[in-house]
N, C-alpha and C. Protein backbone atom coordinates (compact mmCIF):
# COMPACT_ATOMS: atom_id res chain seq x y z
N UNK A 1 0.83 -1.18 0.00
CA UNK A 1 0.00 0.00 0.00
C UNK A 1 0.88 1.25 0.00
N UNK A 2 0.10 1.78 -0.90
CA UNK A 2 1.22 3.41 -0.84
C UNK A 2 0.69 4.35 -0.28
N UNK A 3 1.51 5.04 0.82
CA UNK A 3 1.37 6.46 1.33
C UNK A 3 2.04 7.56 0.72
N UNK A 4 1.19 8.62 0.80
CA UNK A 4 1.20 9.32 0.16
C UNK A 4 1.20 10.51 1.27
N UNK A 5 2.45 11.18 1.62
CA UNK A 5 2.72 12.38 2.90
C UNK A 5 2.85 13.99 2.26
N UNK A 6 2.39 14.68 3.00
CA UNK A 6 1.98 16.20 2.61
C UNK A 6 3.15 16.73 3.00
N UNK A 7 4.01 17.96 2.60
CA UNK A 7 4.16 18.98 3.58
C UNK A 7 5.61 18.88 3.12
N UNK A 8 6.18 20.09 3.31
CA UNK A 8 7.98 19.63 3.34
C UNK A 8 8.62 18.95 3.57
N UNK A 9 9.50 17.89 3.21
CA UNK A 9 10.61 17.42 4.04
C UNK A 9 11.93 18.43 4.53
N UNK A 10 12.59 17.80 5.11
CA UNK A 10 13.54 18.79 6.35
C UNK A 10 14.42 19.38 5.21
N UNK A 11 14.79 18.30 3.97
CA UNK A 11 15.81 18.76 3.26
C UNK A 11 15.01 20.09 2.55
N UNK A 12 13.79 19.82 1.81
CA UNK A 12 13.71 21.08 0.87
C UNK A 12 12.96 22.03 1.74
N UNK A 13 12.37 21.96 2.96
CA UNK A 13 12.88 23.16 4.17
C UNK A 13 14.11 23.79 4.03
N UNK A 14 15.22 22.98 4.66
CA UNK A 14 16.43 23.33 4.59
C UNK A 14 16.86 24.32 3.20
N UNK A 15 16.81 23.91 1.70
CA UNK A 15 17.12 24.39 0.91
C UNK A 15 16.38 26.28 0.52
N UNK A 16 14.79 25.84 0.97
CA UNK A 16 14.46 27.03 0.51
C UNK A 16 14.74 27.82 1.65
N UNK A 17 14.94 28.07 3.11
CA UNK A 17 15.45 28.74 4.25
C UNK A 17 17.00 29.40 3.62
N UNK A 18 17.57 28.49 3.29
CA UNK A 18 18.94 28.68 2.49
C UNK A 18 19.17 29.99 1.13
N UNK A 19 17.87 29.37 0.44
CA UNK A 19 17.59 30.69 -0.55
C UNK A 19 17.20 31.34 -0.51
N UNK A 20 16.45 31.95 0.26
CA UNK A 20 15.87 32.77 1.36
C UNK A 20 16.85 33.84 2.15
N UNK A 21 17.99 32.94 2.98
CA UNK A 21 18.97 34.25 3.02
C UNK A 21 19.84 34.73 2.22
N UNK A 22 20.08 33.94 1.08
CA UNK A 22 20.69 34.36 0.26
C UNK A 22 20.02 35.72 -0.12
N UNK A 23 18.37 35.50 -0.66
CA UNK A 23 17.94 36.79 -1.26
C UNK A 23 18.09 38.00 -0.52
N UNK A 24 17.64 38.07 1.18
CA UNK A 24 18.03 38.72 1.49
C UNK A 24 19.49 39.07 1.72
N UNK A 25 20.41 38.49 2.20
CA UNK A 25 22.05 39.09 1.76
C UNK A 25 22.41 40.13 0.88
N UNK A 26 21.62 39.58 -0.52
CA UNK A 26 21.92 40.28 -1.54
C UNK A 26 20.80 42.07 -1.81
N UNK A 27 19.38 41.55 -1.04
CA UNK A 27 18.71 42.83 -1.00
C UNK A 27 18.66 43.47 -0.23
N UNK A 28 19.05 43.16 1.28
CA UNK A 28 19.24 44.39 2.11
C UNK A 28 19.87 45.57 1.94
N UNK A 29 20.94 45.11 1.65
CA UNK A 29 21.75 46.64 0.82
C UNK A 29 21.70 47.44 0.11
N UNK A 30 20.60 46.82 -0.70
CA UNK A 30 20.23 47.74 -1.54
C UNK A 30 18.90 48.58 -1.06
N UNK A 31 17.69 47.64 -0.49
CA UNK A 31 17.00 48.53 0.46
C UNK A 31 17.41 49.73 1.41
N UNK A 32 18.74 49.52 1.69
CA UNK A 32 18.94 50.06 2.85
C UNK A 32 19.30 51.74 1.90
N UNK A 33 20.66 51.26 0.74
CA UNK A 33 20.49 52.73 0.28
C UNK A 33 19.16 53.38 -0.40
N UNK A 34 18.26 52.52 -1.05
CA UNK A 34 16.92 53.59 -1.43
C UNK A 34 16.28 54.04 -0.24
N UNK A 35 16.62 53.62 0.72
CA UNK A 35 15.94 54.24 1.85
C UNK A 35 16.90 55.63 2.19
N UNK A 36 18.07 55.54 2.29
CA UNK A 36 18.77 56.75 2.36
C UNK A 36 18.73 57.35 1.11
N UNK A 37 18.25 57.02 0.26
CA UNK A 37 18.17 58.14 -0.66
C UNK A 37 16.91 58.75 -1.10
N UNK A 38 15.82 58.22 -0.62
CA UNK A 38 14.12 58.84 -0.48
C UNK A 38 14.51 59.72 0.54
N UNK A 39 15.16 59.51 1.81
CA UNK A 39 15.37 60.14 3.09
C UNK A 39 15.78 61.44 2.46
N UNK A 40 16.71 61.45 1.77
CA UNK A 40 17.59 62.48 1.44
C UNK A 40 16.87 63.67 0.41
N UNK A 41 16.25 62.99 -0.24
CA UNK A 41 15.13 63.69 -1.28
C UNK A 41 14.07 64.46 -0.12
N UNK A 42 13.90 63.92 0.38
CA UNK A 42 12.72 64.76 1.32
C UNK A 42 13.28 65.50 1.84
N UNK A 43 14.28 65.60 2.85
CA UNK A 43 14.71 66.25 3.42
C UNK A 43 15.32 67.27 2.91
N UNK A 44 16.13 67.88 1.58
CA UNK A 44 16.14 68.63 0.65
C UNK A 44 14.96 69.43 -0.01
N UNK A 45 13.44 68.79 0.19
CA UNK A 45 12.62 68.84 -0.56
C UNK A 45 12.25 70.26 0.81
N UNK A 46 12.09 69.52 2.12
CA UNK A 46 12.11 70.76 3.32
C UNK A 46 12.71 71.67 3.29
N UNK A 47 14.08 71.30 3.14
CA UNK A 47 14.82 72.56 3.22
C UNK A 47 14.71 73.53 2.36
N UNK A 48 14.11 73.28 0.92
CA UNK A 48 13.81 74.10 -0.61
C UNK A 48 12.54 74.78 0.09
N UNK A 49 11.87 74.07 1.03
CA UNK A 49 10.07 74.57 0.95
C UNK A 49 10.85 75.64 1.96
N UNK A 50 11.36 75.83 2.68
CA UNK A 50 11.43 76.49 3.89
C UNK A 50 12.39 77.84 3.54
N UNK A 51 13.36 77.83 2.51
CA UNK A 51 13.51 78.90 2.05
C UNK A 51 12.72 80.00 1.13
N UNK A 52 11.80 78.68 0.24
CA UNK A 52 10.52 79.22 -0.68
C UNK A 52 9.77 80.20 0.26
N UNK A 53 9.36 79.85 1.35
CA UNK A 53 8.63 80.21 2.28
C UNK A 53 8.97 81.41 2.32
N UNK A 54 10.40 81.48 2.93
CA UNK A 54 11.17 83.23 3.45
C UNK A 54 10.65 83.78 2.36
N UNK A 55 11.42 83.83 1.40
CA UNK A 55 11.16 84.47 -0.32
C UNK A 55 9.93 85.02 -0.26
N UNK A 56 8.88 84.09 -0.05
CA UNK A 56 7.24 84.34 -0.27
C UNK A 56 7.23 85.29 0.93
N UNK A 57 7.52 85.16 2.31
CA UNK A 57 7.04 86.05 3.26
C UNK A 57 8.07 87.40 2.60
N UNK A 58 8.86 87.79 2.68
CA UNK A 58 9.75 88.68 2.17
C UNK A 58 8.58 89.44 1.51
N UNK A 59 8.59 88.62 0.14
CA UNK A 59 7.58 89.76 -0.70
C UNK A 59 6.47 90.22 -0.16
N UNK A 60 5.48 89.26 0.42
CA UNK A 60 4.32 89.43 0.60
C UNK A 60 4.20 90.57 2.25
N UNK A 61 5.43 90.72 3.42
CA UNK A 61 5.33 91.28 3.91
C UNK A 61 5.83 92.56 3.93
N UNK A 62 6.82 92.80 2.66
CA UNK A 62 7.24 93.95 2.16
C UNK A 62 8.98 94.19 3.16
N UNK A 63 9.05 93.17 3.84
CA UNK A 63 10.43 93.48 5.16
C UNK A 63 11.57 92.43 4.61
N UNK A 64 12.65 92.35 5.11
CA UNK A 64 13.74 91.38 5.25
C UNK A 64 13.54 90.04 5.82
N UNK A 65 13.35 88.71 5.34
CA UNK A 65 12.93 87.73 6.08
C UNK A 65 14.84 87.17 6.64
N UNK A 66 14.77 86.07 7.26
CA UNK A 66 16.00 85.79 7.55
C UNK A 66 15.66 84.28 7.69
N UNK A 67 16.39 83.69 7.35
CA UNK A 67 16.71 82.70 7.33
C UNK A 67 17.76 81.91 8.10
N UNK A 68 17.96 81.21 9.48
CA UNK A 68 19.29 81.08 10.25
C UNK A 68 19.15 79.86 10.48
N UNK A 69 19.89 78.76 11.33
CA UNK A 69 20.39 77.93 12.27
C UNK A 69 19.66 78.20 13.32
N UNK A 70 18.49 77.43 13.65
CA UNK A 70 17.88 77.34 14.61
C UNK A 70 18.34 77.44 16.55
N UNK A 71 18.17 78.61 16.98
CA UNK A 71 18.79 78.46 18.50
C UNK A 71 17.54 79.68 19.35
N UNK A 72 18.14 79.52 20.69
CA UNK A 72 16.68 80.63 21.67
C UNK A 72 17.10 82.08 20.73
N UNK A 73 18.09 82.23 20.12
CA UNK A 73 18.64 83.93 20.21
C UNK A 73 18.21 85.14 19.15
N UNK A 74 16.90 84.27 17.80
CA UNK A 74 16.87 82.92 17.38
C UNK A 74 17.61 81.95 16.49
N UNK A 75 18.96 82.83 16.23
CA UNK A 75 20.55 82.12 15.78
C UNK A 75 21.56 81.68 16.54
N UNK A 76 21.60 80.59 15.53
CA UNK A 76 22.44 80.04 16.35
C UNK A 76 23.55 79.52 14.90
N UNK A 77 24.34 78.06 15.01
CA UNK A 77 25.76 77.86 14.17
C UNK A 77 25.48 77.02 13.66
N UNK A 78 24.34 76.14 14.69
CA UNK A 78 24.29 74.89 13.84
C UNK A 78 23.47 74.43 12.46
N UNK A 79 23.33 74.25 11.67
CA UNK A 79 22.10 73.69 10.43
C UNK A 79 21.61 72.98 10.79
N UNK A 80 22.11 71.63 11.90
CA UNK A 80 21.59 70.80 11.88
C UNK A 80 20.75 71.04 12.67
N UNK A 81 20.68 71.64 13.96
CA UNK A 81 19.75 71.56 15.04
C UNK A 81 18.15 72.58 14.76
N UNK A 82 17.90 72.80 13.03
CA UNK A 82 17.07 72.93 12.86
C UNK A 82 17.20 74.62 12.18
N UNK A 83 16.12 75.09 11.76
CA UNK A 83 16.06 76.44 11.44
C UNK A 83 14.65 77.15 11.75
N UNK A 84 15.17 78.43 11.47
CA UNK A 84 14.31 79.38 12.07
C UNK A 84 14.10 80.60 11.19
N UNK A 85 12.95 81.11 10.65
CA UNK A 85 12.73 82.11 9.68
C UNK A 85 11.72 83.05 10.81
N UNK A 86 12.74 84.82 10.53
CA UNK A 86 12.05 85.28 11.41
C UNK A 86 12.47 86.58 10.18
N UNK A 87 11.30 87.96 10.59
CA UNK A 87 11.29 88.82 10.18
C UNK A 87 12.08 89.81 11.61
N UNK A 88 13.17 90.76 11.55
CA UNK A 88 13.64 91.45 12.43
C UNK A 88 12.74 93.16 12.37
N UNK A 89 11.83 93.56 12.93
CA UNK A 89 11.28 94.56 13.35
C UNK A 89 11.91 95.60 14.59
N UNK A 90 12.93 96.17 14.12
CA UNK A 90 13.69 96.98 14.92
C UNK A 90 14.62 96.41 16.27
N UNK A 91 14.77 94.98 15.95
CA UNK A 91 15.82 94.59 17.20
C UNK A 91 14.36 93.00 18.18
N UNK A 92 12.92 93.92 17.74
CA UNK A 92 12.18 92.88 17.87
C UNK A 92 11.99 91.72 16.83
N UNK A 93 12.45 90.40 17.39
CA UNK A 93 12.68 89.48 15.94
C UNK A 93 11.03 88.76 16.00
N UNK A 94 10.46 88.66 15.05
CA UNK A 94 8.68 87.98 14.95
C UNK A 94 9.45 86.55 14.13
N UNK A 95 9.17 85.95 14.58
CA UNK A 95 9.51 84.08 14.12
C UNK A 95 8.50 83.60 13.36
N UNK A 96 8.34 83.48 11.99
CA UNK A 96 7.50 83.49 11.37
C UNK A 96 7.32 81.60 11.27
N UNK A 97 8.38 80.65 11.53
CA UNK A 97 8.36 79.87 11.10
C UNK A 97 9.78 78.51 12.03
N UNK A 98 9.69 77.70 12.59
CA UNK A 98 10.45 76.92 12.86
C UNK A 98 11.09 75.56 12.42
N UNK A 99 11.53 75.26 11.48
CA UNK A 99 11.71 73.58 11.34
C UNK A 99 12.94 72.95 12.77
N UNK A 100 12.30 71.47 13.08
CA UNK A 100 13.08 71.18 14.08
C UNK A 100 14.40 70.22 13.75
N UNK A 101 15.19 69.82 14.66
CA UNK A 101 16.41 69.59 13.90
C UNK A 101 16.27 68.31 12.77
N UNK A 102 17.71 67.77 12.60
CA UNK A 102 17.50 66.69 11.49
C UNK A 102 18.13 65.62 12.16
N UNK A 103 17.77 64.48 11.66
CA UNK A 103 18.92 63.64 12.04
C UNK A 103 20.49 64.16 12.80
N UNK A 104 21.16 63.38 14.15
CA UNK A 104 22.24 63.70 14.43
C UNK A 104 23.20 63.16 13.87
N UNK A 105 23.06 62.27 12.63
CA UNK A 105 24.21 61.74 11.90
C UNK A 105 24.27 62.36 10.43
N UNK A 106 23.42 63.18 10.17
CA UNK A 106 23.25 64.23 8.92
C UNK A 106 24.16 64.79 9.28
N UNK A 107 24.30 65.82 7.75
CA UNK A 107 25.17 67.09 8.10
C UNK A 107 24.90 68.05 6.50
N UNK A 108 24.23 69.11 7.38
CA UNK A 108 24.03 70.48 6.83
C UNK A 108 25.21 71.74 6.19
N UNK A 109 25.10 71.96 5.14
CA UNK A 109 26.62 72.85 5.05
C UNK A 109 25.84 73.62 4.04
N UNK A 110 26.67 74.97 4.08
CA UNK A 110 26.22 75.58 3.26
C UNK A 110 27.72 76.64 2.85
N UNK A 111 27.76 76.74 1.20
CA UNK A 111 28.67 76.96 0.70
C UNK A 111 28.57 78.51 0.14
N UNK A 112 29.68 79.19 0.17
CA UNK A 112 29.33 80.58 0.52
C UNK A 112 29.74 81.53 1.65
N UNK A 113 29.81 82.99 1.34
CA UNK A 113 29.82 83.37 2.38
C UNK A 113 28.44 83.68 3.29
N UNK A 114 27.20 83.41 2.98
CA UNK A 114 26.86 83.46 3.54
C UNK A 114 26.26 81.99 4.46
N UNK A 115 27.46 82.06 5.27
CA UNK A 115 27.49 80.59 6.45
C UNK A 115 26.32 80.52 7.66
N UNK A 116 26.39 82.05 7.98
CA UNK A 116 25.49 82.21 9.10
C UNK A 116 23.80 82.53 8.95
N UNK A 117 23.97 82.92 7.91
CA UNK A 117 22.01 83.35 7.82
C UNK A 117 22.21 83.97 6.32
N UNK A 118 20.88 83.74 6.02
CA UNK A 118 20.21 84.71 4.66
C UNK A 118 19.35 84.85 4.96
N UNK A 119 19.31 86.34 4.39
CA UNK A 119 18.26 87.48 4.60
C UNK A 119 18.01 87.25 2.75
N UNK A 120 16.50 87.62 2.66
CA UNK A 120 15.71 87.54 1.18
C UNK A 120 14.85 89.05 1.83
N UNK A 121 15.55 89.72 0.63
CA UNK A 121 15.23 91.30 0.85
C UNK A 121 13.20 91.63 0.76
N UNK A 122 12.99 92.73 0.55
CA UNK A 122 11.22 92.90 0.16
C UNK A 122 10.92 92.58 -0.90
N UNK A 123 11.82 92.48 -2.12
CA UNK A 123 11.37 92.30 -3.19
C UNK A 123 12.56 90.67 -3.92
N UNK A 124 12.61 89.98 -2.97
CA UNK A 124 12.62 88.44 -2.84
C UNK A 124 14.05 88.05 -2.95
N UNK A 125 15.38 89.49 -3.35
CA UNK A 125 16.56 88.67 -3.64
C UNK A 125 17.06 88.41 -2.44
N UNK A 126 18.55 87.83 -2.76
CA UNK A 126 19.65 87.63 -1.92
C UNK A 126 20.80 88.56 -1.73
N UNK A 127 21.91 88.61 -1.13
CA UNK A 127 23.06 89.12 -1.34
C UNK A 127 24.11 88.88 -1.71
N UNK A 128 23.81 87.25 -1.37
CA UNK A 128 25.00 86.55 -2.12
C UNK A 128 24.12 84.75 -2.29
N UNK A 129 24.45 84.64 -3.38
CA UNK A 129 24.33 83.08 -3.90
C UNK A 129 24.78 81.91 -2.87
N UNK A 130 24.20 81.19 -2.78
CA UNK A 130 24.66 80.01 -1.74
C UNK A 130 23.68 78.89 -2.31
N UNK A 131 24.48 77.82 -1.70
CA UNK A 131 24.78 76.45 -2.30
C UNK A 131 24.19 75.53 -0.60
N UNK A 132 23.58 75.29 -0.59
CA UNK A 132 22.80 74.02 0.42
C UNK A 132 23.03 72.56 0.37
N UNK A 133 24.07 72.08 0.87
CA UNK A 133 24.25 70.67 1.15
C UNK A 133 23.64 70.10 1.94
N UNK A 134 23.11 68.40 1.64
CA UNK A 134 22.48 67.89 2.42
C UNK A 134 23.05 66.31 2.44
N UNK A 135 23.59 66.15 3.37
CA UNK A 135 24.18 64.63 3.39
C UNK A 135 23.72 63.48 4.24
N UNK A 136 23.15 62.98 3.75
CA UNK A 136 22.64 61.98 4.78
C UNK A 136 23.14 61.19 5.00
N UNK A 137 23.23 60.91 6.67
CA UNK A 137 24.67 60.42 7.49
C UNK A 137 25.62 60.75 6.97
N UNK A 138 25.90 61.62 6.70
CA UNK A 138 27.21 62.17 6.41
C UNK A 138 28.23 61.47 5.51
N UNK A 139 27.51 61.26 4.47
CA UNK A 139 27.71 60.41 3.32
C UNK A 139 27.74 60.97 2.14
N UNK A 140 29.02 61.35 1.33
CA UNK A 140 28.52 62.00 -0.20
C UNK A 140 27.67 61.14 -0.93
N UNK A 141 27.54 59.73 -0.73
CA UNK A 141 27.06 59.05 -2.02
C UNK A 141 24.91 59.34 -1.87
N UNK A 142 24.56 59.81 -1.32
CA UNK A 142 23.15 60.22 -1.38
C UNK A 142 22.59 62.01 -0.75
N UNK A 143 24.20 62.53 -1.16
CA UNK A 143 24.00 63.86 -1.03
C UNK A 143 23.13 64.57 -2.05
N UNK A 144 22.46 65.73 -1.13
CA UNK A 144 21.45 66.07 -2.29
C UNK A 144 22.07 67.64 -2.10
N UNK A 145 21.67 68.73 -3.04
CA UNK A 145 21.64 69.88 -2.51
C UNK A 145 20.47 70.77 -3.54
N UNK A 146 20.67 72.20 -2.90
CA UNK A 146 20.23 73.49 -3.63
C UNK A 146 20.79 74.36 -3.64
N UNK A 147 20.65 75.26 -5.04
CA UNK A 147 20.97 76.40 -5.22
C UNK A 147 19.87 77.83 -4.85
N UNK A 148 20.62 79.02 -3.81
CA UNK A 148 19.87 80.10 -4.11
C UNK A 148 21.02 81.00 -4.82
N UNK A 149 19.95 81.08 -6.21
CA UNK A 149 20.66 82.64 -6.49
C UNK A 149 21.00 83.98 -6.19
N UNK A 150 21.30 85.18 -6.70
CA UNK A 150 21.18 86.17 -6.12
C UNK A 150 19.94 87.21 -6.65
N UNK A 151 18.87 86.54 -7.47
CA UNK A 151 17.64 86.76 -7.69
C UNK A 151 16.37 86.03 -6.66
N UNK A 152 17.24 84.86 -5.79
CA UNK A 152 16.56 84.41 -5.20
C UNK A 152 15.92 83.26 -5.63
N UNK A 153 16.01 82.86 -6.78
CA UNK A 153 15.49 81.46 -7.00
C UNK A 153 16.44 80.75 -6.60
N UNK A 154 15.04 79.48 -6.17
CA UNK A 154 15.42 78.20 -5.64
C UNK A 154 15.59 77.01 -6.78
N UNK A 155 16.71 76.64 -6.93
CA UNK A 155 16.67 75.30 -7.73
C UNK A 155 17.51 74.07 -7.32
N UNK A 156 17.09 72.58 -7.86
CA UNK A 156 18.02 71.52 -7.14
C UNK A 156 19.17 71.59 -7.71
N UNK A 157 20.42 71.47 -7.13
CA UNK A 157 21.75 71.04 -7.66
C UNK A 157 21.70 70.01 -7.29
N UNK A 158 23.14 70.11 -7.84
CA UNK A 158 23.80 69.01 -8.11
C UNK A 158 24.25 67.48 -7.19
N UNK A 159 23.98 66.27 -7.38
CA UNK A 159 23.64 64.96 -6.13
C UNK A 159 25.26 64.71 -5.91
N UNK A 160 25.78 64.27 -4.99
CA UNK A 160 26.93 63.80 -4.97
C UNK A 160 28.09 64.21 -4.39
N UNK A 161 27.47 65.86 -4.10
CA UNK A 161 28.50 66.55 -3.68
C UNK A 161 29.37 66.62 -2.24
N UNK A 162 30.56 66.90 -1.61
CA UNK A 162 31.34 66.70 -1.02
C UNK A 162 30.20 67.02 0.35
N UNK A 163 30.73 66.37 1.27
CA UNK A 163 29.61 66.88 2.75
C UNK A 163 30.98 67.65 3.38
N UNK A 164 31.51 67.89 2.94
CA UNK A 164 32.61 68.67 3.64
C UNK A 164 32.48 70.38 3.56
């Protein structure tokens, strides 16, 4: 009489468990960088909206918006620990806007002399052109950045660039 048994045996258990980590071996790594590099897109995508923003308040409130490194004073050094867009009204600063920090293994740079803050005048320019790096974990290979001109447009540069 013949039986007839359901279900895996141990060996082709064994085999497909086997091919199984193989696939993953080979796809984690690669998950892992599209994940740092969606990360990186967004987070560029903030930092573009949040200067757009100044620009737009600038015009629309007719004053100097500013743009800084988030701290109580409301500048501070760091990029990373977030930013802060405030209009200065005679020494009284009005905070129009806060983003909070980023990742502590990011790193924020900005190329230019203007290191410490931009101001986007009443009628939306700059004073000087600057360059916005964005490195996630502090990694050139999913660096993103932006350009502001000295008309004040915002556009993406160039991916890849040095986090230094």
């Amino acid at each position: 009489m013949l039986i007839i048994s359901r279900g895996f045996t141990l060996v082709e258990l064994m085999v497909t468990i086997a091919v199984a980590a193989i696939l993953l071996a080979i796809g984690v790594p690669s998950l892992t960088s599209l994940y740092e590099g969606t990360r990186s897109a967004n987070e560029i995508r903030k930092i573009s909206d949040v200067f757009a923003f100044a620009r737009n308040q600038a015009v629309n409130y007719g004053a100097t918006v500013t743009v800084c490194p988030y701290a109580a004073s409301p500048c501070g050094t760091d990029w990373n620990k977030g930013f802060s867009v405030y209009i200065d009204n005679g020494g009284a600063k009005n905070v129009l806007k806060v983003i909070d920090s980023f990742n502590t293994h990011d790193v924020i740079s900005l190329s230019g002399p203007a290191d410490k803050k931009i101001d986007f005048t009443p009628d939306g320019l700059v004073s000087v052109e600057t360059s916005i790096i964005y490195c996630s974990n502090g990694q050139s290979d999913n660096s993103k950045s932006i350009n502001i001109s000295t008309s004040g447009l915002i556009k993406e540069g160039a991916d890849g660039k040095s986090c230094t």
